[in-house]
Protein backbone atom coordinates (compact mmCIF):
# COMPACT_ATOMS: atom_id res chain seq x y z
CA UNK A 1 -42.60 87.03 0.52
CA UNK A 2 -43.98 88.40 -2.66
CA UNK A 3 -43.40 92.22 -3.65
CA UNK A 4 -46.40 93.98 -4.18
CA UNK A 5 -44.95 94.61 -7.60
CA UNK A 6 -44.82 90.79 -8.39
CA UNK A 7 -48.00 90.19 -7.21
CA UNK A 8 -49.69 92.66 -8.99
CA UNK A 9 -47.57 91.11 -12.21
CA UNK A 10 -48.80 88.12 -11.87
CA UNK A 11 -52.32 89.41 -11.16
CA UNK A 12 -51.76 91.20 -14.36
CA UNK A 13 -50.78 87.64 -16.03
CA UNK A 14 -53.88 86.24 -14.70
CA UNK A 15 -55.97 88.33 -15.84
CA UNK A 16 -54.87 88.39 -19.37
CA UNK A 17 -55.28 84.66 -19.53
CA UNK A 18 -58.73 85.18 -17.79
CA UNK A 19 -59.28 87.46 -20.91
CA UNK A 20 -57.95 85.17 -23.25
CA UNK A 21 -59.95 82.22 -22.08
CA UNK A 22 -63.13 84.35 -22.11
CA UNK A 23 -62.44 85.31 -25.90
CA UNK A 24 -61.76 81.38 -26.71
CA UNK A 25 -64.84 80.33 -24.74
CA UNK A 26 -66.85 82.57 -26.79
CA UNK A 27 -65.43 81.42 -30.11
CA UNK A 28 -65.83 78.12 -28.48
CA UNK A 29 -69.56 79.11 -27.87
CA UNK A 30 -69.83 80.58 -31.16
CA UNK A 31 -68.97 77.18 -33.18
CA UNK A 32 -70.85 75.46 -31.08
CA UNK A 33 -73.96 77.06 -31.90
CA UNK A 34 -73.09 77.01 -35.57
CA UNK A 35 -72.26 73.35 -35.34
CA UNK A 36 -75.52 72.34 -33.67
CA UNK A 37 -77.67 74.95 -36.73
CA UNK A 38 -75.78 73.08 -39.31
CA UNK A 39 -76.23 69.80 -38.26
CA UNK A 40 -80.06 70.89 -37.72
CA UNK A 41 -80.03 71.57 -41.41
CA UNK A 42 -78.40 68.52 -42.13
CA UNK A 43 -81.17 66.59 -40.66
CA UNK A 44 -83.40 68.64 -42.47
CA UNK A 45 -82.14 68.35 -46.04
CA UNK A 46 -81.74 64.01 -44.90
CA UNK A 47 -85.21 64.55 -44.01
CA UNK A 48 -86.30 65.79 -47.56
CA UNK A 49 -83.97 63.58 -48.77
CA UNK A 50 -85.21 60.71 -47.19
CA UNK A 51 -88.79 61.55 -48.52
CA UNK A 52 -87.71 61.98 -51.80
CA UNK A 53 -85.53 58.43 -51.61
CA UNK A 54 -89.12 57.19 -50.49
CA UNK A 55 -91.17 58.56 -53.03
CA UNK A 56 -88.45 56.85 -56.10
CA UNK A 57 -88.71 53.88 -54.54
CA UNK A 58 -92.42 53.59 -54.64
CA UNK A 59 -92.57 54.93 -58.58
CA UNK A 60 -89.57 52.49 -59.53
CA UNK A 61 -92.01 49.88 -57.41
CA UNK A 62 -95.13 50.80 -59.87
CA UNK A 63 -92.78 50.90 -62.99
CA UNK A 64 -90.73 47.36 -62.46
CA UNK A 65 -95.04 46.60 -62.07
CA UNK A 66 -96.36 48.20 -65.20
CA UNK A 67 -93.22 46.99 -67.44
CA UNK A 68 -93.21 43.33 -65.75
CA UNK A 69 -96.61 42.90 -66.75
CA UNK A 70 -96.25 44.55 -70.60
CA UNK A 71 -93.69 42.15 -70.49
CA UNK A 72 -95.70 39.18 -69.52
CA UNK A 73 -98.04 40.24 -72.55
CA UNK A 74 -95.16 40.54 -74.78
CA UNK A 75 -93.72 37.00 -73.90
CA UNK A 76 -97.31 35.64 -74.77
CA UNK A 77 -98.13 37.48 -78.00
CA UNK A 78 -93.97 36.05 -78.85
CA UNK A 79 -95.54 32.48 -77.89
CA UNK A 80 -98.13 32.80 -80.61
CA UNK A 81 -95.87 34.17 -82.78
CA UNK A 82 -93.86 31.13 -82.70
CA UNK A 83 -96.87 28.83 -82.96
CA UNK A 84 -98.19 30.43 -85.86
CA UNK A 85 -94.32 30.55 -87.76
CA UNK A 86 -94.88 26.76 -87.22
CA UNK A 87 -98.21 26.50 -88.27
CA UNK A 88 -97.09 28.66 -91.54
CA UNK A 89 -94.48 26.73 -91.73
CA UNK A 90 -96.46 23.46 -91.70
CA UNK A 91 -99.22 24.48 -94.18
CA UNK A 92 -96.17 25.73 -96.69
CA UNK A 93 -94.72 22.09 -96.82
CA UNK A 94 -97.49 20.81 -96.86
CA UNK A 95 -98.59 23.54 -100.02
CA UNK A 96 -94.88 22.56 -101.63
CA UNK A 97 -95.67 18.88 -101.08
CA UNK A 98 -99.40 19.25 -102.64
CA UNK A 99 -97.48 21.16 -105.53
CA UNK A 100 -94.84 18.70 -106.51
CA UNK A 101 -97.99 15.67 -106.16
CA UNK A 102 -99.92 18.01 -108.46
CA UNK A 103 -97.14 18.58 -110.86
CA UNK A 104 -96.43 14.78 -111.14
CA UNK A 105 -99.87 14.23 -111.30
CA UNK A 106 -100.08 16.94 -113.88
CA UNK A 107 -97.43 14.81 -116.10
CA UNK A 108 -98.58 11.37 -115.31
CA UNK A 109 -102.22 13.04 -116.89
CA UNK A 110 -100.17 14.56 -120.13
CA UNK A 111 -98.55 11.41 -120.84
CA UNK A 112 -102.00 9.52 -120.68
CA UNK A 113 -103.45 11.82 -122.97
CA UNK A 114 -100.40 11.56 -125.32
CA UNK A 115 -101.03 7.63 -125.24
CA UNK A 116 -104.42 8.35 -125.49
CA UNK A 117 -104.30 10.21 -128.46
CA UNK A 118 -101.61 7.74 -130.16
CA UNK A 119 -103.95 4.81 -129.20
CA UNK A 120 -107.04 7.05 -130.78
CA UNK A 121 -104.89 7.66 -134.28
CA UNK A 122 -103.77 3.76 -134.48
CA UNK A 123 -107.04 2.56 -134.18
């Protein structure tokens, strides 16, 4: 049999550790609560953040919209660029072409006129 004096030592023991537990069941407690308030403003600020993830992806949306478009008009006005270089290009051969006709043409005339006028003295 127990002693009264080892019982009431180990009651002692017991309820230290009863004490102890309390004290870790509390901290326990205690980050438990903060735990479950952080993680509520967690889901709060992935709310927001959510939202705001929403809200870019609609704007990008409208701008890949607005600049595919400007785009479109840009490829179009390059398309008529390019048809009138070749136009340009076309009317200035033909212009140099005219010009070397006209300049043979131009001879052809002065050497006429040259026989011409030798024809006109000898007769």
């Amino acid at each position: 049999m127990e002693t009264r004096s080892t019982c009431i030592e180990k009651d002692e023991k017991l309820k230290s550790r009863d004490i102890e537990f309390t004290k870790i069941e509390k901290v326990f407690k205690d980050k438990c609560k903060e735990m479950f308030e952080n993680e509520n403003i967690l889901k709060q600020k992935e709310e927001k953040l959510t939202q705001k993830c929403n809200v870019l992806q609609k704007e990008n949306e409208i701008l890949k919209q607005k600049c595919s478009a400007k785009r479109e008009k840009c490829l179009q006005k390059e398309n008529v660029v390019k048809k009138m270089k070749k136009q340009y290009d076309a009317i200035k051969y033909s212009q140099h072409r005219t010009k070397e006709a006209y300049e043979t043409l131009k001879s052809q005339v002065k050497r006429l006129q040259k026989k011409a006028m030798k024809y006109s003295e000898t007769t």
